[in-house]
N, C-alpha and C. Protein backbone atom coordinates (compact mmCIF):
# COMPACT_ATOMS: atom_id res chain seq x y z
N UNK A 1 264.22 260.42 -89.61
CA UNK A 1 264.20 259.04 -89.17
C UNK A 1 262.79 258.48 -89.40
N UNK A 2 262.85 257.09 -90.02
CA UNK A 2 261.31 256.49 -90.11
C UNK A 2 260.89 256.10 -88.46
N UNK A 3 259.59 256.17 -89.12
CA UNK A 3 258.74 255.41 -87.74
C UNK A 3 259.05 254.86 -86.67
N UNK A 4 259.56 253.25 -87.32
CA UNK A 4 259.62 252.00 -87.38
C UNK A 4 261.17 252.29 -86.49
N UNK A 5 261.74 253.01 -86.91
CA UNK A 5 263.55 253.22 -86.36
C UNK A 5 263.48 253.74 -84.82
N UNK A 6 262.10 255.07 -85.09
CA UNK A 6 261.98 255.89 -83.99
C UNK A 6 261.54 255.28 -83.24
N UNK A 7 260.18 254.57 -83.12
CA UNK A 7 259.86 253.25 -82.24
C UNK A 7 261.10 252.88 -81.52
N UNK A 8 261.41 251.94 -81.97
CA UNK A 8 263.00 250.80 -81.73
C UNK A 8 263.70 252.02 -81.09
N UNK A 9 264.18 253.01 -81.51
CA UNK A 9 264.95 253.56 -80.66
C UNK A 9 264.80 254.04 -79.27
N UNK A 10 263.21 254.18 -78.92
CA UNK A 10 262.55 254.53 -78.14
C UNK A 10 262.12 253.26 -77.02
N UNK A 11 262.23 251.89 -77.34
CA UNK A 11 262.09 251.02 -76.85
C UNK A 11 263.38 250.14 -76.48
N UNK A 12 264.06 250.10 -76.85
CA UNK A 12 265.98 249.68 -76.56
C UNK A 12 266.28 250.31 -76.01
N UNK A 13 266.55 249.57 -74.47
CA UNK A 13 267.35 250.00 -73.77
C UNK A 13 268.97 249.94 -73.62
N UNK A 14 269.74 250.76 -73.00
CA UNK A 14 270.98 250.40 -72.82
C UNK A 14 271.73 250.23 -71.72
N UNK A 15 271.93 249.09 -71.66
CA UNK A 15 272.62 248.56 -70.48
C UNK A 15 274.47 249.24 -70.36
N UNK A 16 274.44 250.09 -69.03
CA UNK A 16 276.36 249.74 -69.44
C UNK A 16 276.90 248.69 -68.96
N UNK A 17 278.15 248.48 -69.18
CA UNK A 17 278.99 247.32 -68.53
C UNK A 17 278.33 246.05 -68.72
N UNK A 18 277.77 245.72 -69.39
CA UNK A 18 277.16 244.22 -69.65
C UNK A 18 277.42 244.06 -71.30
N UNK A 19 277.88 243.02 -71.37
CA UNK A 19 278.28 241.39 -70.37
C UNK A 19 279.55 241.96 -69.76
N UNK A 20 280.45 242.81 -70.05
CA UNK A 20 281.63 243.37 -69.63
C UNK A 20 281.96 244.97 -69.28
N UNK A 21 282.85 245.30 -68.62
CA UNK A 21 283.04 246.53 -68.58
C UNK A 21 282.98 247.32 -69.96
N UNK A 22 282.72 248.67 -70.11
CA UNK A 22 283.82 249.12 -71.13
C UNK A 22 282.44 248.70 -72.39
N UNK A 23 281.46 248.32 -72.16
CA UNK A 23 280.50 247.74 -73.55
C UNK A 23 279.08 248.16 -72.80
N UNK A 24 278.43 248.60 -73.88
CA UNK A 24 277.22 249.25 -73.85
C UNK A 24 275.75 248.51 -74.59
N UNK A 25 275.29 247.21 -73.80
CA UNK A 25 274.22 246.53 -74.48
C UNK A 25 273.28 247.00 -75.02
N UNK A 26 272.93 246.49 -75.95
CA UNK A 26 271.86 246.52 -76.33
C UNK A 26 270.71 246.44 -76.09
N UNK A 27 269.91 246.54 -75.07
CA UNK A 27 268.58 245.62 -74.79
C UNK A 27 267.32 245.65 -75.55
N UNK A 28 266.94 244.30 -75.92
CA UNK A 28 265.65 244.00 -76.99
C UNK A 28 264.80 244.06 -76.03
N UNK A 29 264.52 243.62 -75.36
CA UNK A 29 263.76 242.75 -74.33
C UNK A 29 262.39 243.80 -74.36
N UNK A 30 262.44 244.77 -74.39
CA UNK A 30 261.48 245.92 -74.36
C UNK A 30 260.60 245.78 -75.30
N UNK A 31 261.26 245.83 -76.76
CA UNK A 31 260.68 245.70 -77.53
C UNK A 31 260.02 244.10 -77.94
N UNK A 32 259.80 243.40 -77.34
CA UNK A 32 259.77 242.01 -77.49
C UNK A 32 258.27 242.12 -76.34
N UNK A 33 258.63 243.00 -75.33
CA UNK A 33 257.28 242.74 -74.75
C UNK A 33 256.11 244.25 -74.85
N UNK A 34 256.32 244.45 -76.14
CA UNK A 34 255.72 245.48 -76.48
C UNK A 34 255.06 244.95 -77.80
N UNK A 35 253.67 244.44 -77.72
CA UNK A 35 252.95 243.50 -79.17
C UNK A 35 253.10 244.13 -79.91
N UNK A 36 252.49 245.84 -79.87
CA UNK A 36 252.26 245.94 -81.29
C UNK A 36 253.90 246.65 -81.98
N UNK A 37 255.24 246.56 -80.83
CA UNK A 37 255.86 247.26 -81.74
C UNK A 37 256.40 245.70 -82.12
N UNK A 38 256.58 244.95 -81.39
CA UNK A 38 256.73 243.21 -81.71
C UNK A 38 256.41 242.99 -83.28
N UNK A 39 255.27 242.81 -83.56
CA UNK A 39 254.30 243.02 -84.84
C UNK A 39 254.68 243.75 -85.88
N UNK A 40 255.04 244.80 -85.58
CA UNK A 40 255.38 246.11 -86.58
C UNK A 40 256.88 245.59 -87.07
N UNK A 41 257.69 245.07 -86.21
CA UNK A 41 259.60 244.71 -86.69
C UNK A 41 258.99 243.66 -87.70
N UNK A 42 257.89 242.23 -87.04
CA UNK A 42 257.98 241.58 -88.11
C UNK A 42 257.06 241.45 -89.43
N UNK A 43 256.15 242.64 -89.28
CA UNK A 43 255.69 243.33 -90.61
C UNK A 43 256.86 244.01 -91.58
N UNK A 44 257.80 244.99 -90.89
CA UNK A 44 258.39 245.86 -91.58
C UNK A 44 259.43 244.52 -92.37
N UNK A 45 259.59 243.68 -91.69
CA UNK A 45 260.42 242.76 -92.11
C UNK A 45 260.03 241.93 -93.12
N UNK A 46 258.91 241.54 -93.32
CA UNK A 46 258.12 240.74 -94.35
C UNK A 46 257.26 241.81 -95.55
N UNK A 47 257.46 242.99 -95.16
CA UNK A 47 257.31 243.66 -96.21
C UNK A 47 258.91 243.87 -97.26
N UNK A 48 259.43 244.02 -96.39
CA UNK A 48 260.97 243.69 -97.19
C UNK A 48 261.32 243.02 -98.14
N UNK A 49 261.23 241.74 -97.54
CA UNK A 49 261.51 240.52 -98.22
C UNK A 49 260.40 239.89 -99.03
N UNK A 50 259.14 240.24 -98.50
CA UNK A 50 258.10 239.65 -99.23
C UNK A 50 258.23 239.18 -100.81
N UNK A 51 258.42 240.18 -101.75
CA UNK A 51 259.09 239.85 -103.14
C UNK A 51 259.96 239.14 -103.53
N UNK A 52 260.52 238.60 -102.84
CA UNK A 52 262.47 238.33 -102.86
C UNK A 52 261.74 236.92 -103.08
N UNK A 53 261.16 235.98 -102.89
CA UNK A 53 260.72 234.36 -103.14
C UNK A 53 262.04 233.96 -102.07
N UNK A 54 261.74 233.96 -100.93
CA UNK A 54 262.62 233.49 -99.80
C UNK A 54 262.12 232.33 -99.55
N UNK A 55 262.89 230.69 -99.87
CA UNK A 55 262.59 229.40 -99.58
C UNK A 55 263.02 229.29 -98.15
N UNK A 56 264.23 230.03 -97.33
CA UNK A 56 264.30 229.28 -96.14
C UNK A 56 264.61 230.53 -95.06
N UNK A 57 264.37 230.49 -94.12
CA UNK A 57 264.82 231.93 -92.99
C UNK A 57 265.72 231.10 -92.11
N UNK A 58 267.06 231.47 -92.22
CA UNK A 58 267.69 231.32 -91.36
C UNK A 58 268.29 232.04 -89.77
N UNK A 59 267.77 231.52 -88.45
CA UNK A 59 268.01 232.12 -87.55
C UNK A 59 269.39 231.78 -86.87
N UNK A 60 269.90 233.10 -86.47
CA UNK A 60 271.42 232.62 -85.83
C UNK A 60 271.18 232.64 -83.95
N UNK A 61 271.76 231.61 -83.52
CA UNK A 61 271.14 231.66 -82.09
C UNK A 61 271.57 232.86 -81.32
N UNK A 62 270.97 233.13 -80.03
CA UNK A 62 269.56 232.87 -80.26
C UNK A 62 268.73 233.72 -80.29
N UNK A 63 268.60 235.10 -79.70
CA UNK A 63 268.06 235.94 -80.35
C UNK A 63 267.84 236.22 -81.49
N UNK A 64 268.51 235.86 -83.00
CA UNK A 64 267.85 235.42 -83.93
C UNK A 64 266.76 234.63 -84.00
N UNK A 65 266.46 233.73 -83.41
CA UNK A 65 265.83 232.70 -83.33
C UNK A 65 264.18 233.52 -83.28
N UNK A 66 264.05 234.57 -82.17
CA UNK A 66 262.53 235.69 -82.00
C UNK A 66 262.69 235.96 -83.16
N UNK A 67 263.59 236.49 -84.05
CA UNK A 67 262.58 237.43 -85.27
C UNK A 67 262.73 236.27 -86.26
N UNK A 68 263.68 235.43 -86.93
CA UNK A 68 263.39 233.99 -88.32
C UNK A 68 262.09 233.82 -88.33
N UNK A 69 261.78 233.03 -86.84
CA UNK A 69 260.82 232.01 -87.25
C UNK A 69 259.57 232.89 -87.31
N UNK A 70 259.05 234.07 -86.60
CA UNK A 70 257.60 234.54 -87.17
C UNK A 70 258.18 235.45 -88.82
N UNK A 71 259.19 235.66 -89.04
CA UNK A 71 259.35 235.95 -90.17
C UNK A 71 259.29 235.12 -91.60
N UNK A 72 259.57 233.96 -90.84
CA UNK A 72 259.27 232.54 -91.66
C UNK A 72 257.97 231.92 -92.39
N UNK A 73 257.44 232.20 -91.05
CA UNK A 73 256.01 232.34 -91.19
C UNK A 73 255.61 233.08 -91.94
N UNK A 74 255.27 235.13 -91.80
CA UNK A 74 254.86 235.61 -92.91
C UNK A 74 255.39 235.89 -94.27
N UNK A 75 256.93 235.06 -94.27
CA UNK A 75 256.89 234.91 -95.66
C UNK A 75 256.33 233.51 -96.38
N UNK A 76 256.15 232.29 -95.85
CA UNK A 76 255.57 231.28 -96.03
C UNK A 76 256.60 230.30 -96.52
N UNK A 77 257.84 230.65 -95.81
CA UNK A 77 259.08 230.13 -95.96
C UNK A 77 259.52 228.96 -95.25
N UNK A 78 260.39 227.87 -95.23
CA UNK A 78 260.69 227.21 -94.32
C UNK A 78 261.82 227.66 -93.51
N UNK A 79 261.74 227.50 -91.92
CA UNK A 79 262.72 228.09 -90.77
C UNK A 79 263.74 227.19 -90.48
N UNK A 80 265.03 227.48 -90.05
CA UNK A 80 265.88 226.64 -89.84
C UNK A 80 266.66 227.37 -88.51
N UNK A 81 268.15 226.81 -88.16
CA UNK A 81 268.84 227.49 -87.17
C UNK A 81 270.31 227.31 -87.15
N UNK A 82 271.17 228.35 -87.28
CA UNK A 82 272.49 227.90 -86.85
C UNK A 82 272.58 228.09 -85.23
N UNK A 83 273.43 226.89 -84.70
CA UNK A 83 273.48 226.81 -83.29
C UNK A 83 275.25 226.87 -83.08
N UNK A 84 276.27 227.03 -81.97
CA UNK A 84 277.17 226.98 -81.57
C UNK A 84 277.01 225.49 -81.53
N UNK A 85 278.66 225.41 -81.99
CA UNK A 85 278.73 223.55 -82.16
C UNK A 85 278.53 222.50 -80.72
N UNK A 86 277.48 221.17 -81.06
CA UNK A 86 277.31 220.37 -80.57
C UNK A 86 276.43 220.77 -80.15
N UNK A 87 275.50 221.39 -80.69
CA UNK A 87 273.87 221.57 -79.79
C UNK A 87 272.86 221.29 -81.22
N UNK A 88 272.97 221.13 -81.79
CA UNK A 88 272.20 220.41 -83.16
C UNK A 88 272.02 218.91 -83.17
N UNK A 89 271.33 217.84 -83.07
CA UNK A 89 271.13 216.49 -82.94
C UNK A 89 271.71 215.89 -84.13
N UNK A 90 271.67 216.31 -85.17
CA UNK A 90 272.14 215.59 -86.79
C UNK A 90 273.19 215.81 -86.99
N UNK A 91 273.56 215.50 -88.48
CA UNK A 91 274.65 215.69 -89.10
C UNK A 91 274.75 217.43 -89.61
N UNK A 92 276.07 217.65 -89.29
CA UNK A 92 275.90 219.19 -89.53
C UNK A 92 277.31 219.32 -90.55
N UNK A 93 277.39 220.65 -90.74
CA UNK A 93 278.71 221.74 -91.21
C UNK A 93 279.14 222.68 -90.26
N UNK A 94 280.13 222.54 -90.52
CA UNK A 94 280.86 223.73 -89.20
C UNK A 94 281.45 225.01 -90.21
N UNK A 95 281.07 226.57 -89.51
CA UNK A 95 282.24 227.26 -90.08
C UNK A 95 282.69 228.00 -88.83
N UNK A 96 284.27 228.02 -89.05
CA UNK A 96 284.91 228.47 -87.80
C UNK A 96 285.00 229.90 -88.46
N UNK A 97 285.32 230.94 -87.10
CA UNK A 97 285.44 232.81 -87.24
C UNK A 97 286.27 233.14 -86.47
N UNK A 98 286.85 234.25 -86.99
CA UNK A 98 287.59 235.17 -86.19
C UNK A 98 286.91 235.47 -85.10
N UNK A 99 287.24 235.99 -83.79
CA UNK A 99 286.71 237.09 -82.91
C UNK A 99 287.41 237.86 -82.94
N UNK A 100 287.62 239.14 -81.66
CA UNK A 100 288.76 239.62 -81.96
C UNK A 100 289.89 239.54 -81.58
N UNK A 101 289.26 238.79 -80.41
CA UNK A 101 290.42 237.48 -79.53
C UNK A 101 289.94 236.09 -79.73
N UNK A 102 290.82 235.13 -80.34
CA UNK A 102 290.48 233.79 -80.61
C UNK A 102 288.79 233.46 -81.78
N UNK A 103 288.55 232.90 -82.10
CA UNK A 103 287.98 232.10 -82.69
C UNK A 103 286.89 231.58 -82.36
N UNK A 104 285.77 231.32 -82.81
CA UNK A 104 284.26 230.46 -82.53
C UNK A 104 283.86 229.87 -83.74
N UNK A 105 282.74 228.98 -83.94
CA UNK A 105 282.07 228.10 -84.52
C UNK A 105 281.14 227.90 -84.71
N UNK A 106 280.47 227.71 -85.63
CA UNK A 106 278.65 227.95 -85.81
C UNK A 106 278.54 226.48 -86.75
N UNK A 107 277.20 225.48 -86.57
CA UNK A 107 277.05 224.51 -87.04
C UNK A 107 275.21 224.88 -87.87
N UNK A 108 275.73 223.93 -89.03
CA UNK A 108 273.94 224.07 -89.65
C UNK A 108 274.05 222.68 -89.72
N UNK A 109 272.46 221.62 -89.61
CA UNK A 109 272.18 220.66 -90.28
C UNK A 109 272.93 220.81 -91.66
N UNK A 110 273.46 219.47 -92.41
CA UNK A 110 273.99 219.58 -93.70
C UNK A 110 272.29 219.79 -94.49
N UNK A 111 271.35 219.41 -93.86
CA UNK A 111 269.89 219.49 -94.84
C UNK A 111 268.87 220.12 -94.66
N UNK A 112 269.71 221.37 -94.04
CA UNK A 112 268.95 222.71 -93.93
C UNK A 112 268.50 223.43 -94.74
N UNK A 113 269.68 223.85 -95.62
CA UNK A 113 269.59 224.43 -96.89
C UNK A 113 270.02 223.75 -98.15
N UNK A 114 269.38 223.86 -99.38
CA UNK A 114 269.72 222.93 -99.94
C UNK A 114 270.11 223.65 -101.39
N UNK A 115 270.35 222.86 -102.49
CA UNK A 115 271.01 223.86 -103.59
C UNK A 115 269.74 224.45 -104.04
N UNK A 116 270.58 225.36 -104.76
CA UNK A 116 269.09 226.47 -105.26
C UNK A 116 268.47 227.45 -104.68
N UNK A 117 268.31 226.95 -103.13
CA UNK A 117 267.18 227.83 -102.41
C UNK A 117 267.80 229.17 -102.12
N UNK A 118 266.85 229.96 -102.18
CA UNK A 118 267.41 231.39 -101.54
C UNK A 118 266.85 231.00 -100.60
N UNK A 119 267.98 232.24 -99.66
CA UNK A 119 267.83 232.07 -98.06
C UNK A 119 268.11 233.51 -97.47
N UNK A 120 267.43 233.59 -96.48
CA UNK A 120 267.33 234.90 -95.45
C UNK A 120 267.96 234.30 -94.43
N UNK A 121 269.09 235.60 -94.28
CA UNK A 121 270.02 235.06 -92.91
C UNK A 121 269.43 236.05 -91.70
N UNK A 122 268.86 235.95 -90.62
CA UNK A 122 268.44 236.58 -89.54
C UNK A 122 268.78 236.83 -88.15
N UNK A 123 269.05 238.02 -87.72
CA UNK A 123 269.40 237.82 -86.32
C UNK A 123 269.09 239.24 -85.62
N UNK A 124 269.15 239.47 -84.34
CA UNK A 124 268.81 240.34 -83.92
C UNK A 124 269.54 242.10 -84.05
N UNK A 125 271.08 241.81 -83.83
CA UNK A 125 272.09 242.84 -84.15
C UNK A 125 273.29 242.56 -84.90
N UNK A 126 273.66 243.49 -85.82
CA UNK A 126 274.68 243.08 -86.38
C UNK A 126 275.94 244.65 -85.88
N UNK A 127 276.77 243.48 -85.10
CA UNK A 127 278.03 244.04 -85.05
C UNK A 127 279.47 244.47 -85.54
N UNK A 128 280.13 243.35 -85.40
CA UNK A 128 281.33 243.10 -86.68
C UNK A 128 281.17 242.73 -88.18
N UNK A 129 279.68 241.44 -87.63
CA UNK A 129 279.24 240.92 -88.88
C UNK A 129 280.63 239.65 -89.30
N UNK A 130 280.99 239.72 -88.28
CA UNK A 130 281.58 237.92 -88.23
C UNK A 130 280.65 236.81 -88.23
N UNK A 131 279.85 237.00 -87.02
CA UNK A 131 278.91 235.98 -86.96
C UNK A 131 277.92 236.05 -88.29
N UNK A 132 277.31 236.72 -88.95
CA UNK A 132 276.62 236.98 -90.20
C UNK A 132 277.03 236.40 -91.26
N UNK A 133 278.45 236.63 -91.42
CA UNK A 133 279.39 236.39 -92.40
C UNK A 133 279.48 234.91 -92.71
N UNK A 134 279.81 234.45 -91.36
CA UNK A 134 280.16 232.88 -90.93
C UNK A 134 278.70 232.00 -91.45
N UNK A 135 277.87 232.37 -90.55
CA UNK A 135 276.72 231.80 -91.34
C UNK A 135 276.11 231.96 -92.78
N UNK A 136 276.46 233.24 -93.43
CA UNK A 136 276.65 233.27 -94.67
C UNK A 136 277.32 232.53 -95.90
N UNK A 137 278.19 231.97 -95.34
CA UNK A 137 279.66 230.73 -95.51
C UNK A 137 279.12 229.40 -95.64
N UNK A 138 278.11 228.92 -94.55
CA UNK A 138 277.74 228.12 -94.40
C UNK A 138 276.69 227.98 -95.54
N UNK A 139 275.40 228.70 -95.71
CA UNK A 139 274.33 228.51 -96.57
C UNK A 139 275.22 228.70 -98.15
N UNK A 140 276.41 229.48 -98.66
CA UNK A 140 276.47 229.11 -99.58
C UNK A 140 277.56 227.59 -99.83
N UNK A 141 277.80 227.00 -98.89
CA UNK A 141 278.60 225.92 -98.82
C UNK A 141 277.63 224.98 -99.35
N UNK A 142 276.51 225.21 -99.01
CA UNK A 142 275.44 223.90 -98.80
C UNK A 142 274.86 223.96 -100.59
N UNK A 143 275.40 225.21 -101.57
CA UNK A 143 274.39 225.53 -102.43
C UNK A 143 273.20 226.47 -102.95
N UNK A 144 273.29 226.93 -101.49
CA UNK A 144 271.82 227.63 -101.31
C UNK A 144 272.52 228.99 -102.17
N UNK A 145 271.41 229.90 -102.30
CA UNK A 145 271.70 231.19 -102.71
C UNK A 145 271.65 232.55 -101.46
N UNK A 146 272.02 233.29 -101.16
CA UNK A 146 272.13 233.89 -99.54
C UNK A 146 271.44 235.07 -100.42
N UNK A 147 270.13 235.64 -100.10
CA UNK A 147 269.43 236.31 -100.81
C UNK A 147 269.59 237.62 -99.91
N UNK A 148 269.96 237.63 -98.81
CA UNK A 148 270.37 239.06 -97.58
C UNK A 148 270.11 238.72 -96.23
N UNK A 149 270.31 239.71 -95.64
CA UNK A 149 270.31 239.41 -94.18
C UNK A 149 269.55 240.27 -93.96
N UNK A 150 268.41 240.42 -92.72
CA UNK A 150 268.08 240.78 -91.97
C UNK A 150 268.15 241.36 -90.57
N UNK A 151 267.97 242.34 -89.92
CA UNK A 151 268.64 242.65 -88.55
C UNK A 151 267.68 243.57 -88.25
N UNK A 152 267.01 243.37 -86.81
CA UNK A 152 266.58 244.90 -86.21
C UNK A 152 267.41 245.84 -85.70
N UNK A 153 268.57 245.43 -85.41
CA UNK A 153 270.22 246.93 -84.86
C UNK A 153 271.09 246.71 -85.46
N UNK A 154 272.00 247.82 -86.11
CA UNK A 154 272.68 247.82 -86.72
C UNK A 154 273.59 248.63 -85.63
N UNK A 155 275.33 248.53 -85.29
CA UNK A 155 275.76 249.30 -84.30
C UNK A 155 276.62 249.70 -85.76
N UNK A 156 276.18 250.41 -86.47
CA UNK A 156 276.81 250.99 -87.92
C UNK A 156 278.29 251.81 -87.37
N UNK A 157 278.87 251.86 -86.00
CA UNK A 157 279.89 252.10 -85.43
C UNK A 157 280.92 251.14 -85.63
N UNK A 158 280.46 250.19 -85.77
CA UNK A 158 281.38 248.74 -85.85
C UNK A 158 281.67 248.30 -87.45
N UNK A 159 281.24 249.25 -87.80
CA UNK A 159 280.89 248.56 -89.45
C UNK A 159 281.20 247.46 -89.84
N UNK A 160 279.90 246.68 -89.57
CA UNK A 160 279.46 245.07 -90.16
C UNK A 160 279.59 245.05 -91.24
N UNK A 161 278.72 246.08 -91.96
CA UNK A 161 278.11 245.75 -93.66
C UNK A 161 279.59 245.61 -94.05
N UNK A 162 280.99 246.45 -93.75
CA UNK A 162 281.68 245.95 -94.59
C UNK A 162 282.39 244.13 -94.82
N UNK A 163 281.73 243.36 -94.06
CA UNK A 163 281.97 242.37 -93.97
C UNK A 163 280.84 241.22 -94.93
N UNK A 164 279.66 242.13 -94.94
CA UNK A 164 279.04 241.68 -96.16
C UNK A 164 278.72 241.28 -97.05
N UNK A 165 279.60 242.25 -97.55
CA UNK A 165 279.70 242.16 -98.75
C UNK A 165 278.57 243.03 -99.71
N UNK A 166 278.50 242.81 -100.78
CA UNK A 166 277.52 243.52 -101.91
C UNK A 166 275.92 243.06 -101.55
N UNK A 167 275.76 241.82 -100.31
CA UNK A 167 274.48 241.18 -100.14
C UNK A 167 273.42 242.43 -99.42
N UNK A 168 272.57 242.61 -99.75
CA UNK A 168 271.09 243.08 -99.58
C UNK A 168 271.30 242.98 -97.84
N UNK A 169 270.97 243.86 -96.97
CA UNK A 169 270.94 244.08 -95.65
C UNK A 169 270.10 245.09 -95.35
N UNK A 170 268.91 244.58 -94.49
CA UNK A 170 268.11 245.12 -94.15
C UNK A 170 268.34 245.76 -92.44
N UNK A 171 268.40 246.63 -91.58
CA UNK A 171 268.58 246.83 -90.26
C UNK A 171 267.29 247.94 -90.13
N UNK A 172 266.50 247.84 -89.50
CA UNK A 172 265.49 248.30 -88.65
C UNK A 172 266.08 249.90 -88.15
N UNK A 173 266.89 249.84 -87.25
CA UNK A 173 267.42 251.37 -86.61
C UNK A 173 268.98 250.90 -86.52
N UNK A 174 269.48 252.37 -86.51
CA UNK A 174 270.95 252.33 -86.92
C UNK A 174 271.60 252.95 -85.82
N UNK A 175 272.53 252.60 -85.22
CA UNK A 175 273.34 253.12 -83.77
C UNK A 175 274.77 253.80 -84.32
């Protein structure tokens, strides 16, 4: 195991029964108030991508939202956000998702992403990789090019990536 994994694994905690019985959280929170391993996710992360010429980082709310925007930053990218519908002020796009009961919705500004740009999709864990997917949907709706996703947890139990697709996915430590 690298470093960077062993860290993170060492700093995530796990909650049981939250948000529900029967489910075993994740907790960031540790690592979020820990600077230098803080620092190190969004180094390891901008060493990643650094090459890739990433025009926009997209964060999915909201814990996405901590790692995009300083990732935004050291790639020298512009930051954006998908939010759950009706919490965005502008004109947006909607893409609706499966759950595994019923359905949800994720909205981008329509002039978030624009044609051409590659884009980094970001968020904290990837699970099913519905939500990933969905916002993935969205940036190529708009034009953009979806250059990979980003993630510090992967619950590789759930297998996301197969929802993927062939796109570039980066995950920090693997559960």
């Amino acid at each position: 195991m690298d470093a960077i994994a062993e860290a993170l694994r060492s700093r995530i905690r796990d909650v049981p029964d939250f948000p529900k019985k029967g489910i075993v959280f994740k907790d960031i929170t540790p690592v979020l108030g820990d600077a230098a391993l803080f620092r190190r996710v969004i180094d390891e992360m901008a060493a990643r991508w650094g090459q890739e010429r990433i025009d926009k980082v997209v964060g999915i709310e909201s814990r996405g939202f901590i790692f995009a925007a300083p990732l935004a930053y050291a790639l020298g990218a512009g930051f954006t956000i998908v939010r759950k519908p009706g919490k965005l002020p502008y004109q947006t796009i909607r893409e609706i998702y499966a759950l595994e009961y019923g359905e949800d919705a994720l909205e981008l500004h329509v002039d978030a992403v624009g044609p051409g740009e590659r884009v980094l999709v970001v968020d904290d864990l990837l699970a099913t990789g519905g939500t990933a997917e969905a916002v993935g949907r969205l940036v190529g709706r708009q034009g953009a090019h979806l250059a990979g996703y980003a993630f510090v947890v992967e619950l590789a139990f759930l297998h996301g990536l197969r929802r993927l697709g062939a796109h570039d996915v980066q995950a920090l430590v693997r559960f």
